[in-house]
Protein backbone atom coordinates (compact mmCIF):
# COMPACT_ATOMS: atom_id res chain seq x y z
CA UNK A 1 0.00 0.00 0.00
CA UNK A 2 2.70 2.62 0.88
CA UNK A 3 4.50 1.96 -2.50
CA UNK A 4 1.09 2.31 -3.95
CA UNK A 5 0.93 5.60 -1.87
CA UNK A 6 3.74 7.21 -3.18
CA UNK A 7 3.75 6.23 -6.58
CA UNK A 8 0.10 8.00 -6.95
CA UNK A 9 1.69 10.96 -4.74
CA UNK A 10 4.86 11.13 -7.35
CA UNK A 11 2.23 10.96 -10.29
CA UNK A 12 0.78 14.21 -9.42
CA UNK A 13 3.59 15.96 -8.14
CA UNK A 14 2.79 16.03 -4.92
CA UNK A 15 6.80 13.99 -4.15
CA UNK A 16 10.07 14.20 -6.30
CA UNK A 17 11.93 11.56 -4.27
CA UNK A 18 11.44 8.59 -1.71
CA UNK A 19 13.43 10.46 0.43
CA UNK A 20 10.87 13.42 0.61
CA UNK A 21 8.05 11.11 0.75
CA UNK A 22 9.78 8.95 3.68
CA UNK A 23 10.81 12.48 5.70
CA UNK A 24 7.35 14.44 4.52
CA UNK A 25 4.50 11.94 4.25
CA UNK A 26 5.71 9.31 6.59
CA UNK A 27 7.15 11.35 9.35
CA UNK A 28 10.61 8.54 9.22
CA UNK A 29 14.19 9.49 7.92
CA UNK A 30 14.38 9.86 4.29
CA UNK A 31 15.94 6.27 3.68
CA UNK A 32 12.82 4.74 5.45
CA UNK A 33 10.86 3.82 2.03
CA UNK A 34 14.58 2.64 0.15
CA UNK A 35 15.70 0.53 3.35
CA UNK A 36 11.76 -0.85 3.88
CA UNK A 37 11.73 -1.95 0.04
CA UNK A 38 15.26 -3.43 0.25
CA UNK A 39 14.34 -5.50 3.14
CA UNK A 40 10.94 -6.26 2.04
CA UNK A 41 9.50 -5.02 5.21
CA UNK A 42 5.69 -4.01 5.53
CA UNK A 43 5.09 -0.54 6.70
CA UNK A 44 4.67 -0.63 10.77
CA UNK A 45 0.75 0.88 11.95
CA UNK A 46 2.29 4.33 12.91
CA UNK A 47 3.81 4.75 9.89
CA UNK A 48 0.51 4.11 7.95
CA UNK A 49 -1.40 6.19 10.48
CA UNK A 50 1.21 9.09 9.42
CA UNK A 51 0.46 9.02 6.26
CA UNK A 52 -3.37 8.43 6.34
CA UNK A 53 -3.40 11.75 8.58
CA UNK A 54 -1.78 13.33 6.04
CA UNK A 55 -3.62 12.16 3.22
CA UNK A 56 -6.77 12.74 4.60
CA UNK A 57 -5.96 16.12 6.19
CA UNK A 58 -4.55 17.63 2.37
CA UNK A 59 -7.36 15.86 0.64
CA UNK A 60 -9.55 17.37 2.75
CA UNK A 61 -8.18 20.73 2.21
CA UNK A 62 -8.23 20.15 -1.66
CA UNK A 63 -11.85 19.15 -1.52
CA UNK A 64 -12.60 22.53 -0.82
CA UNK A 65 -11.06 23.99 -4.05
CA UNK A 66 -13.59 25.51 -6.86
CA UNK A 67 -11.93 23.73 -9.29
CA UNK A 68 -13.35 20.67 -9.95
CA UNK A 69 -9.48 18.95 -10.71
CA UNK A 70 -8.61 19.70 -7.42
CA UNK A 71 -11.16 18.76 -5.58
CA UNK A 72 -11.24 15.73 -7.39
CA UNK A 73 -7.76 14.86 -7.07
CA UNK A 74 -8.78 15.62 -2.76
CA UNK A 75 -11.05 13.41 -2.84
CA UNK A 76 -8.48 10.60 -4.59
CA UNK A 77 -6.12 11.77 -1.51
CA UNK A 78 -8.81 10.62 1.15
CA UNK A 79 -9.98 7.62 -0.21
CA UNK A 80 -6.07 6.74 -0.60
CA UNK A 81 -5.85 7.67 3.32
CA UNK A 82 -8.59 5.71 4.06
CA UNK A 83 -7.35 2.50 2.42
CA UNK A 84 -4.17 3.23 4.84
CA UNK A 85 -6.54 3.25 7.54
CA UNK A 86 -8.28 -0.45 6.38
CA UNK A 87 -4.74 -1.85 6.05
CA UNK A 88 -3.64 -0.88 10.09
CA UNK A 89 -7.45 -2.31 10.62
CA UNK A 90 -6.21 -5.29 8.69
CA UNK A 91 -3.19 -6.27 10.75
């Protein structure tokens, strides 16, 4: 899911690197997505719950744009967050 995450996130140029993703999105040092990938480690809950808050909390924001594209691509944010929030559900 958080590869998922930041692929979408790099798509519309919300991130330029893993390393902003991991330090911005993720609230983790900037090798935290390279070294999780490498060891083929799942995300732990907090780090999930990071990024669903901040998902949800800019999609939110978006949401509330006149333009439709934006407040589209909010509402894209906050459905991502809330699959984040399913997967910690999950286990």
């Amino acid at each position: 899911m958080i590869e998922y995450v930041y692929a979408e996130l790099k798509k519309l140029g919300a991130v330029r690197s893993s390393d902003e993703f991991s330090r911005n999105w993720l609230g983790m040092e900037k090798s935290y997505l390279r070294t999780m990938k490498a060891k083929h480690r799942k995300p732990s809950a907090r780090v999930l719950a990071n990024v669903a808050a901040k998902l949800k909390g800019n999609g939110a924001e978006l949401e509330k744009s006149t333009d439709p594209k934006v407040a589209l691509a909010g509402q894209y944010l906050v459905r991502m967050g809330d699959r984040c929030v399913e997967e910690i559900l999950k286990g």
